[in-house]
Protein backbone atom coordinates (compact mmCIF):
# COMPACT_ATOMS: atom_id res chain seq x y z
CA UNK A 1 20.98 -17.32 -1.27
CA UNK A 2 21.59 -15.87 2.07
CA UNK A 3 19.08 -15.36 4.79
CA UNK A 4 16.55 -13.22 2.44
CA UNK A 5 15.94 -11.03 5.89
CA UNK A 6 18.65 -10.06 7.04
CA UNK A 7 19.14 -6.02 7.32
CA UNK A 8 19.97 -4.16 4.13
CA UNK A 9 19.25 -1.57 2.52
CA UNK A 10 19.42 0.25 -1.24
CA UNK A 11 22.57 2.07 -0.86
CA UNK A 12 22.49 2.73 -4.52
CA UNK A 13 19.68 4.90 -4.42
CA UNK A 14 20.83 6.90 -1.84
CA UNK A 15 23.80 8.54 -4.71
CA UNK A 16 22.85 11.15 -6.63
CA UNK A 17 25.30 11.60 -9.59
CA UNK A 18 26.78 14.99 -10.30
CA UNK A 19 26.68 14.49 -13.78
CA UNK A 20 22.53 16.01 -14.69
CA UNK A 21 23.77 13.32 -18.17
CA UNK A 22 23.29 10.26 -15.79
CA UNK A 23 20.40 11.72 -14.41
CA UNK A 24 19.05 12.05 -18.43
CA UNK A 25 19.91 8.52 -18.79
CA UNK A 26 18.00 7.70 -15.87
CA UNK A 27 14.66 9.92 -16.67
CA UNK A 28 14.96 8.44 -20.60
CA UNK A 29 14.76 4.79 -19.36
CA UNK A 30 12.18 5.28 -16.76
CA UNK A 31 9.99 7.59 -19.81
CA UNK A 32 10.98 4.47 -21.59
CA UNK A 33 8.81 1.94 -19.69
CA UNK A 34 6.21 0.49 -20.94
CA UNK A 35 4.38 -1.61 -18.38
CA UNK A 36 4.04 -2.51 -14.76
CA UNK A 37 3.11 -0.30 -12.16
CA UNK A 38 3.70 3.46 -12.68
CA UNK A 39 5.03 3.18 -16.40
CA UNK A 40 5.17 6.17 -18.01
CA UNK A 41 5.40 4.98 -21.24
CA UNK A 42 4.09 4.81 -23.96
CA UNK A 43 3.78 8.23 -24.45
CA UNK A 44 1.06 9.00 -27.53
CA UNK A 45 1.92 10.93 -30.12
CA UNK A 46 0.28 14.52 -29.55
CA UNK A 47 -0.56 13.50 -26.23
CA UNK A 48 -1.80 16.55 -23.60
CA UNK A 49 0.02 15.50 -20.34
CA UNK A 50 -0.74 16.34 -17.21
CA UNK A 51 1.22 15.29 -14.21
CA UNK A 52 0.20 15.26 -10.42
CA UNK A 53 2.78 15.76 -7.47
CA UNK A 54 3.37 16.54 -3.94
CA UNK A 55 4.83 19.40 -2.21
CA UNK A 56 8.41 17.47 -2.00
CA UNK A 57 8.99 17.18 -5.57
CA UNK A 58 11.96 17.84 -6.85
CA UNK A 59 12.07 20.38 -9.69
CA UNK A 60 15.12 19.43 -11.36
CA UNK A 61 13.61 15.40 -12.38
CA UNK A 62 10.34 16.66 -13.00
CA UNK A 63 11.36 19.30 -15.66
CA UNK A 64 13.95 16.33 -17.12
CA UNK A 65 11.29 14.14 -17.19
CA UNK A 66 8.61 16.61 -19.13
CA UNK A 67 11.41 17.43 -21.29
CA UNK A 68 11.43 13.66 -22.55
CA UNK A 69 8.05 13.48 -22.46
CA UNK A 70 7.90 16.42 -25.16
CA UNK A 71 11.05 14.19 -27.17
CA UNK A 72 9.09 11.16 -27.04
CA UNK A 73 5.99 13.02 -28.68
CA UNK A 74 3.61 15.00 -26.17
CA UNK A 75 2.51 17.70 -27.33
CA UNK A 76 2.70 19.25 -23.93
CA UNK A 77 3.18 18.72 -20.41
CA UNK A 78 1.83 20.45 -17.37
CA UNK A 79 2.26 19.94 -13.95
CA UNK A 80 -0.04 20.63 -10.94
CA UNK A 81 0.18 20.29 -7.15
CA UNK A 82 -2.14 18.14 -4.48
CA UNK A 83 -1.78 21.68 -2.58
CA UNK A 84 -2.78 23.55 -5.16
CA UNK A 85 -5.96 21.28 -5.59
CA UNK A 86 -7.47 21.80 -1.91
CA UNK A 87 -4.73 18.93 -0.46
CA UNK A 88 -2.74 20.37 3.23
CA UNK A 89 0.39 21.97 2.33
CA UNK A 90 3.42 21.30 4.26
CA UNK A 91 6.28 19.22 5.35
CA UNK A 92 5.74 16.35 7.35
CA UNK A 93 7.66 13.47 9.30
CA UNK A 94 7.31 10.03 9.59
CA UNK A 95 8.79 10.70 13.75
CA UNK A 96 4.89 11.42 13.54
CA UNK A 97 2.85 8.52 13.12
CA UNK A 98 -0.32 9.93 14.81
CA UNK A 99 -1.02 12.10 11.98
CA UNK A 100 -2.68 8.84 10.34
CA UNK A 101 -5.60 9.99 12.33
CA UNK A 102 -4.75 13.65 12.53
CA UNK A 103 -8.17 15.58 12.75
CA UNK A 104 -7.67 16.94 9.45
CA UNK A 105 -7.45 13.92 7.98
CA UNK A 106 -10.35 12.57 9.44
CA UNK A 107 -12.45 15.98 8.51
CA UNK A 108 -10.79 15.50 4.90
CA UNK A 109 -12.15 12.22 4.48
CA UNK A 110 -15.62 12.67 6.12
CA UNK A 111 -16.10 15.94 3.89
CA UNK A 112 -14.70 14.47 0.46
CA UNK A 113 -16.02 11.02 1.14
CA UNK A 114 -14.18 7.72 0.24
CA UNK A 115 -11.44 8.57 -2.05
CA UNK A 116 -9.88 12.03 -1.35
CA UNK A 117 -7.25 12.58 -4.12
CA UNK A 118 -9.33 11.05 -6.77
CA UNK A 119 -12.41 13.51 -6.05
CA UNK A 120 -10.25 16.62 -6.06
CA UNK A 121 -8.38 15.57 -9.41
CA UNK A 122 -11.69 14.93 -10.61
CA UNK A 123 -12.98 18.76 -9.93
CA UNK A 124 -9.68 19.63 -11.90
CA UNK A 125 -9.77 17.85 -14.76
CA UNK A 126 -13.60 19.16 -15.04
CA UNK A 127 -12.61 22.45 -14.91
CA UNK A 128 -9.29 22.23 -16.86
CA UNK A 129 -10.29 20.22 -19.98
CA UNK A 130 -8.29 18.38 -22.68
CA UNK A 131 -5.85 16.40 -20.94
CA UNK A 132 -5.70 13.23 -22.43
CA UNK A 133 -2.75 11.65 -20.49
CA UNK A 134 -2.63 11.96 -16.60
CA UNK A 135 -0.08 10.71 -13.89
CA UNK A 136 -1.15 10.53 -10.04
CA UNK A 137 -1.03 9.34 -6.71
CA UNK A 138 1.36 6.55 -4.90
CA UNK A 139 -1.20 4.01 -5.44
CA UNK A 140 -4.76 3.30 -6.06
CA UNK A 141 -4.04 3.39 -10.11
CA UNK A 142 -7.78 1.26 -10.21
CA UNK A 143 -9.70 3.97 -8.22
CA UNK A 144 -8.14 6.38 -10.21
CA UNK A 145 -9.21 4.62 -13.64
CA UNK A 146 -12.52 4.82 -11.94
CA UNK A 147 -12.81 8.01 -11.11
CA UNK A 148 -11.86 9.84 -14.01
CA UNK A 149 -11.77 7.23 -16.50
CA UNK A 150 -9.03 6.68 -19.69
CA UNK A 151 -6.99 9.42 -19.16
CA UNK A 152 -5.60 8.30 -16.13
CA UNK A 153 -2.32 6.79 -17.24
CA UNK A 154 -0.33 5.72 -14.44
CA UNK A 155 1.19 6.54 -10.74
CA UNK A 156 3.35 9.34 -9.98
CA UNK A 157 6.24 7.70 -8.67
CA UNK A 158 9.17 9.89 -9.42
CA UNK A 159 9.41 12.98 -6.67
CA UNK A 160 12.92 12.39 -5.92
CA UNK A 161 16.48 10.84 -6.82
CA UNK A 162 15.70 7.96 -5.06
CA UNK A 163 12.48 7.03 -6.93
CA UNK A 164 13.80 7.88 -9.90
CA UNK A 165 17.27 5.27 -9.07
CA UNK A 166 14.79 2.66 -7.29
CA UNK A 167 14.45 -0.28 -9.27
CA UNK A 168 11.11 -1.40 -7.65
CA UNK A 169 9.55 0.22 -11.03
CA UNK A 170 12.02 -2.17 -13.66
CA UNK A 171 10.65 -5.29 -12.35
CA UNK A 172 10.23 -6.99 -15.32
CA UNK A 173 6.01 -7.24 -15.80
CA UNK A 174 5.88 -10.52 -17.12
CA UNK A 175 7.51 -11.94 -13.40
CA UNK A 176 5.47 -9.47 -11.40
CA UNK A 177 2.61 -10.84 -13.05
CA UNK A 178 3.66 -14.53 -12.74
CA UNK A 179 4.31 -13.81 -8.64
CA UNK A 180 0.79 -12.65 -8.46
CA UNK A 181 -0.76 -14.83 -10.02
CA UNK A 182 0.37 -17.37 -8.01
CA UNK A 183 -0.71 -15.77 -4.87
CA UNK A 184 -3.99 -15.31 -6.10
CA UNK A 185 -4.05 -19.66 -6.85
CA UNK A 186 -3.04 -19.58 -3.05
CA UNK A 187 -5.90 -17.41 -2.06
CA UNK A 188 -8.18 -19.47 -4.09
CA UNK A 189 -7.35 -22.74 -1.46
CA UNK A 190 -8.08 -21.21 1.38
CA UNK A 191 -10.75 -22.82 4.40
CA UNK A 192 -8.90 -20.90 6.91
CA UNK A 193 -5.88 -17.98 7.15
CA UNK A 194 -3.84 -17.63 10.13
CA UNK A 195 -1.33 -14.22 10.83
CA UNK A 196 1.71 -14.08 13.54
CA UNK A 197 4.35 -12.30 13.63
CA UNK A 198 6.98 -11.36 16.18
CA UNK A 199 6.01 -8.53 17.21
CA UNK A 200 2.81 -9.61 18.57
CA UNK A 201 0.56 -9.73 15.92
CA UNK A 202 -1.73 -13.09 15.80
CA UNK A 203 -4.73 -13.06 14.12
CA UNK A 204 -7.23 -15.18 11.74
CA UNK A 205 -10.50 -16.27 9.98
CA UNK A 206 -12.59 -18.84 8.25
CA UNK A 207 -13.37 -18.74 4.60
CA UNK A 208 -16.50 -20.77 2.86
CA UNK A 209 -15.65 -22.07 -0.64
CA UNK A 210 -17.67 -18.97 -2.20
CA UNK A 211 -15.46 -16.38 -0.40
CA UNK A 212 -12.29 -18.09 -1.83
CA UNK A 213 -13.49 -18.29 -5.19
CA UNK A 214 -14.58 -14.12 -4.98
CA UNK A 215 -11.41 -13.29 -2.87
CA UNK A 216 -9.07 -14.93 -5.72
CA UNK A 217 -10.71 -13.10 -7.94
CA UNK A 218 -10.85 -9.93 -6.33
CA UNK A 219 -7.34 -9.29 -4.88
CA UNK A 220 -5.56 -8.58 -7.28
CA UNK A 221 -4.02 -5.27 -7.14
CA UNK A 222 -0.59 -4.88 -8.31
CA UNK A 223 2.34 -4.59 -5.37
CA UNK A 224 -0.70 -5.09 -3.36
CA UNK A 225 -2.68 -7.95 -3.06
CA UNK A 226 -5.17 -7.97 -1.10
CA UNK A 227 -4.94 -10.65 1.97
CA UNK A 228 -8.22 -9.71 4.02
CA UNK A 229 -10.96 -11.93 2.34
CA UNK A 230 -13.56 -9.75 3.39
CA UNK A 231 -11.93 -6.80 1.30
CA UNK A 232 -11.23 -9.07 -1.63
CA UNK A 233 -14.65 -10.22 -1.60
CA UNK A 234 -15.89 -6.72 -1.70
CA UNK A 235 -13.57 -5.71 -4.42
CA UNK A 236 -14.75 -9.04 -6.63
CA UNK A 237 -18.33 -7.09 -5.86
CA UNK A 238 -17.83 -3.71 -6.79
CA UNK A 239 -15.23 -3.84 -9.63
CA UNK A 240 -16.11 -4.25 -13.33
CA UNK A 241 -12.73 -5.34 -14.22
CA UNK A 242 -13.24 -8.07 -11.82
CA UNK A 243 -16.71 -8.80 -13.08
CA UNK A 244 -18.57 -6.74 -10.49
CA UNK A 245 -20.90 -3.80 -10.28
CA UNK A 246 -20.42 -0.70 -8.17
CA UNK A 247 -24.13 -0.10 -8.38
CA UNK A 248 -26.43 -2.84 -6.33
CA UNK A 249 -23.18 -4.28 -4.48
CA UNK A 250 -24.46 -4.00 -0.86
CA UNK A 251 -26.66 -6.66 -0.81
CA UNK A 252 -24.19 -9.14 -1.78
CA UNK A 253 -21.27 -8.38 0.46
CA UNK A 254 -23.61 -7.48 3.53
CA UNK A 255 -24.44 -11.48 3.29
CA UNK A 256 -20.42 -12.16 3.29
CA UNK A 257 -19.24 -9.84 6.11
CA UNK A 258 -22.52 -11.20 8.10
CA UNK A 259 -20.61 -14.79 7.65
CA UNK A 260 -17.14 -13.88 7.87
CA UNK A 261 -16.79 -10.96 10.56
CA UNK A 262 -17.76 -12.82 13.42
CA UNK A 263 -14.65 -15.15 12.41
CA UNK A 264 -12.07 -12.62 11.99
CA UNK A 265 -10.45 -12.63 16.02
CA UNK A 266 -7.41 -12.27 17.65
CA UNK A 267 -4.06 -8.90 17.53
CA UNK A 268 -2.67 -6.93 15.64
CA UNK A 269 0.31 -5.46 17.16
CA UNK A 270 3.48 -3.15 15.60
CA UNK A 271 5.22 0.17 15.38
CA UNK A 272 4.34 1.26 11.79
CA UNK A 273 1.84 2.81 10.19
CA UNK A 274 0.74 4.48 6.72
CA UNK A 275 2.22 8.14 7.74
CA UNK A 276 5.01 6.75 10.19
CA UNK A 277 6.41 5.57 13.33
CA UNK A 278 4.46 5.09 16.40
CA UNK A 279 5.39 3.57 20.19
CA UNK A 280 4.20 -0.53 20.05
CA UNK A 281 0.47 -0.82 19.90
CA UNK A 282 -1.64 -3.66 20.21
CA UNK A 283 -5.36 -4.07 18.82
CA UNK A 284 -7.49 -6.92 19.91
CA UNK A 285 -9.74 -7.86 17.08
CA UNK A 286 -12.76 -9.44 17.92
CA UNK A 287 -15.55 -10.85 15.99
CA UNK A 288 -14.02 -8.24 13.43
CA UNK A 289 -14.01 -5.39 15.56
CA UNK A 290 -11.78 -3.25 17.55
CA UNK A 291 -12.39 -4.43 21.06
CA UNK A 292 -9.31 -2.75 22.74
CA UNK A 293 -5.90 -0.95 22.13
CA UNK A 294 -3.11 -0.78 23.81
CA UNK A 295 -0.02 1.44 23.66
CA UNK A 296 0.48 3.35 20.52
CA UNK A 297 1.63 6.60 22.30
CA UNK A 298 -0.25 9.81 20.45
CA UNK A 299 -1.54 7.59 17.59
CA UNK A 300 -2.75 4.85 20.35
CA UNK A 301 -4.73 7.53 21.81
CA UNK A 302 -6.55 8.89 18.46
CA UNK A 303 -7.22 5.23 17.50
CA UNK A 304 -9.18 4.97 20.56
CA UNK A 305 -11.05 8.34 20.09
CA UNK A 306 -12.13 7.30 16.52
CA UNK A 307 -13.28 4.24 17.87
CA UNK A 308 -15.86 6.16 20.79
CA UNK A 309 -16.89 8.19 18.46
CA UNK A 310 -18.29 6.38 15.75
CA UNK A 311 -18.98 3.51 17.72
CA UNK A 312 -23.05 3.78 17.30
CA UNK A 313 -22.64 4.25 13.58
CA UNK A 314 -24.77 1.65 11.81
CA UNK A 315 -23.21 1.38 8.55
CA UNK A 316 -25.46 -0.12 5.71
CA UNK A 317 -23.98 -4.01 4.75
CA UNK A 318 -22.22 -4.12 7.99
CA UNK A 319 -23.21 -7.04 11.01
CA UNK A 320 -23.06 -4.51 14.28
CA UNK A 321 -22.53 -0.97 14.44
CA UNK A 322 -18.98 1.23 14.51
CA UNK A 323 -16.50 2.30 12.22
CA UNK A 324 -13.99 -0.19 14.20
CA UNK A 325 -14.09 -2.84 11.68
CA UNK A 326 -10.98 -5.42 10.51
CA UNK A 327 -10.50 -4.58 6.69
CA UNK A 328 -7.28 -5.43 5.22
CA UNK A 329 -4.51 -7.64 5.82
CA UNK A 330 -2.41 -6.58 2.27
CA UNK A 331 0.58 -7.85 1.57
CA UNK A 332 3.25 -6.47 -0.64
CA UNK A 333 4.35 -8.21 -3.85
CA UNK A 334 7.01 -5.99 -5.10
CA UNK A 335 10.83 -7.03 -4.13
CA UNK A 336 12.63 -3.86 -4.86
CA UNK A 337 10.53 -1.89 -2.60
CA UNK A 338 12.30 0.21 0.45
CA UNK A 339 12.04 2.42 2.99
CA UNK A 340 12.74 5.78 0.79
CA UNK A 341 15.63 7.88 3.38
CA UNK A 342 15.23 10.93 1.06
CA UNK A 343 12.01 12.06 2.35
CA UNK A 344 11.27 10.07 5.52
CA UNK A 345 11.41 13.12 7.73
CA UNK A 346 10.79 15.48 5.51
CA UNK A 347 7.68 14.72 3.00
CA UNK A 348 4.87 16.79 1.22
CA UNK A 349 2.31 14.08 1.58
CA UNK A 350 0.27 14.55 4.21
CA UNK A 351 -1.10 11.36 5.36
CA UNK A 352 0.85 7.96 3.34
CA UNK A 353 4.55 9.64 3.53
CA UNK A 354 6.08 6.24 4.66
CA UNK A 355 6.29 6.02 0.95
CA UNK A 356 6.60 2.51 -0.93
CA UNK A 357 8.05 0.41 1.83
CA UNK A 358 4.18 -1.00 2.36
CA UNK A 359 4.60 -2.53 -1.26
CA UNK A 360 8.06 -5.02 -0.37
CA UNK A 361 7.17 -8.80 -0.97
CA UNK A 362 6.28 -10.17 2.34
CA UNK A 363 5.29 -6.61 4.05
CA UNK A 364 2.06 -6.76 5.51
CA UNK A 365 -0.29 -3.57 6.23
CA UNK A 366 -3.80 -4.67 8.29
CA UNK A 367 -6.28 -1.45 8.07
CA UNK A 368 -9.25 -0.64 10.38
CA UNK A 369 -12.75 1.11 9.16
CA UNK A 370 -15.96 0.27 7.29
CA UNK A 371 -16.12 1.00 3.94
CA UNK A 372 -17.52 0.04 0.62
CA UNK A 373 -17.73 2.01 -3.12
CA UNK A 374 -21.46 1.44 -2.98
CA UNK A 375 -22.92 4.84 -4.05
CA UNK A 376 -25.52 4.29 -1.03
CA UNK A 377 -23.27 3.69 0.97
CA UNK A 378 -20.86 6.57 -0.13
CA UNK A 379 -23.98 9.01 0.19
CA UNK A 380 -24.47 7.04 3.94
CA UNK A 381 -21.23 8.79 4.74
CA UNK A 382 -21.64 12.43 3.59
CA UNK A 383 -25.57 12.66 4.38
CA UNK A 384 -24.03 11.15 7.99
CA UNK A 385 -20.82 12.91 8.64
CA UNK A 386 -19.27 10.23 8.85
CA UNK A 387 -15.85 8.47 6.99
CA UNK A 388 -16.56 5.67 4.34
CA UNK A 389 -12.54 5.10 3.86
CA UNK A 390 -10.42 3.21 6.35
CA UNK A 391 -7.53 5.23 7.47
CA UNK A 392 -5.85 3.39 10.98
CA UNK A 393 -2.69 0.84 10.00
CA UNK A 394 0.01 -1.24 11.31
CA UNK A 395 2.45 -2.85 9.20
CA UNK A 396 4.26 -6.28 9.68
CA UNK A 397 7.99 -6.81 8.16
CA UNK A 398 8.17 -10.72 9.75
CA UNK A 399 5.15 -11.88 9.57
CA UNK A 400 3.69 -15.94 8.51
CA UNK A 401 0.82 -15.76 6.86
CA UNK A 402 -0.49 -19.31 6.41
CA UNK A 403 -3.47 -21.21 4.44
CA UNK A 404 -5.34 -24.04 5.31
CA UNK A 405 -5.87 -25.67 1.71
CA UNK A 406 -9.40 -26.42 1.57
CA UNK A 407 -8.71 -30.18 -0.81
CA UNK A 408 -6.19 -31.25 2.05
CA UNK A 409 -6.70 -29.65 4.97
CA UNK A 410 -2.83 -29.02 5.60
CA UNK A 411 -1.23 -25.59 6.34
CA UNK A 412 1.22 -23.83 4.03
CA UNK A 413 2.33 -20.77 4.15
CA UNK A 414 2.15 -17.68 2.18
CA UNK A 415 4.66 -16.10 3.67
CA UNK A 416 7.43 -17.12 5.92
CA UNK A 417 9.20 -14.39 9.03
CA UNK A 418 8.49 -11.89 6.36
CA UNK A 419 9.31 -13.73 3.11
CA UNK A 420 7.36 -14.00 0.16
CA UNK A 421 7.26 -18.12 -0.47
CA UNK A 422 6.18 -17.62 -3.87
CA UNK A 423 9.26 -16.56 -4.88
CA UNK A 424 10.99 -19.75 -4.34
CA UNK A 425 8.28 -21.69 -6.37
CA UNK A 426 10.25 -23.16 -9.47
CA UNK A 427 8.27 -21.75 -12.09
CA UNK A 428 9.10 -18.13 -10.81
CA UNK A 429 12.58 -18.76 -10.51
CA UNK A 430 13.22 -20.49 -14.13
CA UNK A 431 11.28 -17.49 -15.65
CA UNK A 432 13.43 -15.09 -13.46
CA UNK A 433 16.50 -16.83 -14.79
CA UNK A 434 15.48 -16.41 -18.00
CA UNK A 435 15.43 -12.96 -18.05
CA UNK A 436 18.62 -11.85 -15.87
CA UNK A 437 20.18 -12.97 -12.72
CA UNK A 438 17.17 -14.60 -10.61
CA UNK A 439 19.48 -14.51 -7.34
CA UNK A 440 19.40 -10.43 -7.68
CA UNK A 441 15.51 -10.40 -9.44
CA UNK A 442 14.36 -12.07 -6.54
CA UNK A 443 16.04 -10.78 -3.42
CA UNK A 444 15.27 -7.98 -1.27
CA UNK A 445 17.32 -4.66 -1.62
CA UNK A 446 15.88 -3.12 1.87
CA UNK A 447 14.92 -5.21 5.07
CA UNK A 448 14.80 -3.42 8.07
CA UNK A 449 16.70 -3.89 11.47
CA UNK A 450 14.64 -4.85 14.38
CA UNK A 451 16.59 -6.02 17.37
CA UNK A 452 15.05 -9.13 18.69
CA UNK A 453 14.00 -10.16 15.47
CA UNK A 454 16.56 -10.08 13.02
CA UNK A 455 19.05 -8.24 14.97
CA UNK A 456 20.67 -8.64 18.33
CA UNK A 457 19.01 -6.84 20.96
CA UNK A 458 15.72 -6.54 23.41
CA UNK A 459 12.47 -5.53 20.74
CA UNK A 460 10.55 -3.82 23.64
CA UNK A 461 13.61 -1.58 25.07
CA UNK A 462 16.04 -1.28 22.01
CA UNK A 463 13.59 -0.60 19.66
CA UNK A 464 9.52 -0.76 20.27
CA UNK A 465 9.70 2.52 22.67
CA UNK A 466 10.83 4.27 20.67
CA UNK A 467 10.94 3.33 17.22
CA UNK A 468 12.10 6.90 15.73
CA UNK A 469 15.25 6.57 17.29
CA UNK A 470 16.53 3.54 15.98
CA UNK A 471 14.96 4.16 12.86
CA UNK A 472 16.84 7.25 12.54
CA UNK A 473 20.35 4.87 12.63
CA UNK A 474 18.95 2.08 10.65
CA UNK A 475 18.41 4.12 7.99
CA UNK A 476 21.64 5.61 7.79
CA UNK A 477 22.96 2.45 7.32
CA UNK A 478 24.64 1.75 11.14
CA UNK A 479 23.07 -1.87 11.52
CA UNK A 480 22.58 -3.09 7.90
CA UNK A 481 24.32 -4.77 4.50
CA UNK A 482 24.30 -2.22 1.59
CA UNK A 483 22.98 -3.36 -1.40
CA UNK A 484 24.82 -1.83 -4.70
């Protein structure tokens, strides 16, 4: 294998065929699917479908895709916009990474409360009954299931060409599974977790014996497992398909985050967030708060504003008031994910338009903000005015995350200058061989070019500026390999 980091990028998903035949073949395969993240299939006989999209989509794969819907058996299929549900309309870019903490994004979430798409599909559904199948959303498929129960079927993750070609979806479920589980074994060692990354992030924690045992057993999420043990912890809490209650939950993790907070110290520093691109900011964490942030341009600047004005905000379960708290450190467990070029400066969605980049093996996204799914605390929020969802993030591409193994005391790491380690372990790989070529199951079709990392150059004047404009030529394929 070569160096598994090394620029590249999915050139054949950037290829539309002229034939619309290949693009049948396509939509039948991906109608086809039967498991793993987003699968649209099976697809019950008589089923009532209803299907959820941004602004962006394109008409042309949606109506090929309801069409083989109808062939495989539904007895209809509708489609309905975010926008048309209450969502913003418009087209936005990712050359605007402030809009993470855009004031309408922070008035959506304080009116709506702690999960904004999920409580306006909800109204829908109630007032358009009958559906028995729905698709929706980029991720989140578990707060869906909770918030409008079995009819929730999967993601929405075909808007364009170039989710429909990705092959992020066709990892095979049985070794996206395996990888996961895995991680969560990993997670279940841990005394002690410990972040850098080039770019200036370095930042870490303790974790008792109880936490590690909760946190394995609450971060799983697939493409997303969850690397904060304070969120897992909560998640082990609150979720009944990890053997928690939503109902009663505060007690238990306010005696967790009164432990663990006051460990979590140290920076988080990057270029990338949830919505897009941003000039190099870095947040000192301490005692598992914001204490200070630098840089960050625009989005630097709102960070800091959300931060004054919540600070006095007591928040039921939490150790010290704010909103400013450390929540996630997620990383990504999906290798076919990439930076999608088709809509990166021109997307529907208003607020998570980097689109499934965040989900690569070895990507990880730290988020800011209190929250819990406590209905106190939810009702905390709205009787307060105040958000109950985190919404700040910075993403690391190179990072080590490493473990202190509680039985041994040694270090190993998770993942290595941005590579999952897992994926070397020799179970993964003999099951990967097993079912196709493991060198291409297990590689990385996008890695992006950073000079000073993985690329020659200076970070801070090439690139960390001004991010947009070298993102702009990375992604048009100036710097990196093309992967066919």
């Amino acid at each position: 294998m070569d160096d598994p980091t090394s620029p590249r990028f999915p050139g054949y998903a950037q290829s539309r065929p002229e034939r619309v035949e290949d693009l049948v073949a396509a939509v039948e395969k991906a109608v086809g699917r039967t498991s793993g993240r987003g699968a649209l299939g099976p697809i019950a006989s008589g089923a009532r479908v209803l299907i959820v999209t941004w602004d962006h989509q394109d008409p042309e794969i949606l109506q090929l895709i309801s069409e083989a819907m109808l062939r495989a058996g539904a007895a209809s299929v509708d489609s309905v916009r975010w926008s048309q549900m209450g969502l913003p309309v418009g087209r936005y870019s990712a050359a605007d990474g402030w809009r993470e903490l855009s004031e309408i994004r922070i008035e959506t979430v304080v009116r709506e409360g702690e999960r904004v798409e999920q409580r306006a599909l909800k109204r829908y559904l109630e007032e358009h009954t009958g559906y028995t199948t729905v698709y929706a959303g980029d991720a989140g498929e578990g707060h869906y299931r909770i918030s409008i129960g079995d009819a929730f079927k999967a993601n929405w993750m075909y808007h364009t060409f170039e989710e429909l070609a990705a092959r992020y979806p066709n990892i095979p479920g049985e070794l996206q599974s395996l990888i996961e589980r895995k991680m969560l074994t990993q997670f279940a060692r841990a005394e002690e977790v410990r972040i850098t990354d080039p770019e200036g992030t370095d930042i870490g924690w303790t974790v008792t014996a109880e936490e590690a045992e909760l946190w394995a057993r609450g971060a799983w999420i697939p493409w997303h497992m969850i690397g904060s043990t304070i969120e897992g912890v909560r998640f082990a809490l609150v979720r009944p398909a990890f053997g928690g209650t939503i109902a009663n939950s505060l007690e238990g993790f306010e005696r967790h985050a009164a432990r663990n907070f006051p460990t979590v110290n140290g920076v988080v520093a990057g270029t990338v967030n949830h919505s897009g691109f941003m000039p190099h900011i870095r947040v000192t964490v301490e005692e598992g708060r914001i204490s200070n942030v630098e840089g960050g341009g625009e989005y630097g600047e709102r960070l800091r504003a959300v931060i004054e004005r919540y600070k006095d905000v007591q928040y039921p379960g939490y150790p010290k008031p704010g909103y400013h708290f450390f929540n996630d450190a997620t990383i990504g467990s999906n290798v076919k994910c990439f930076r999608n070029a088709e809509t990166l400066w021109n997307t529907g969605i208003p607020w998570t338009g980097l689109g499934a980049e965040r989900y690569r093996a070895g990507v990880i996204h730290f988020g800011f903000g209190a929250e819990h799914e406590d209905p106190r605390f939810v009702e905390f929020g709205r009787s307060n005015g105040v958000p109950v969802k985190h919404m700040p993030h910075v993403h690391a591409y190179f990072a080590t995350y490493r473990i202190k193994d509680r039985a041994t005391g040694q270090w190993f790491d998770v993942v290595k200058d941005g590579w999952l380690t897992v994926l070397d372990d020799p179970e993964v790989r003999a099951l990967a061989a097993s079912l196709g070529d493991a060198e291409d199951l297990l590689s990385y079709d996008w890695v992006p070019t950073m000079p000073g990392i993985n690329y020659d150059g200076d970070y801070h004047k090439d690139y960390g500026a001004d991010p947009v404009a070298w993102v702009k030529r990375d992604i048009a394929g100036e710097f990196a390999k093309r992967v066919e």
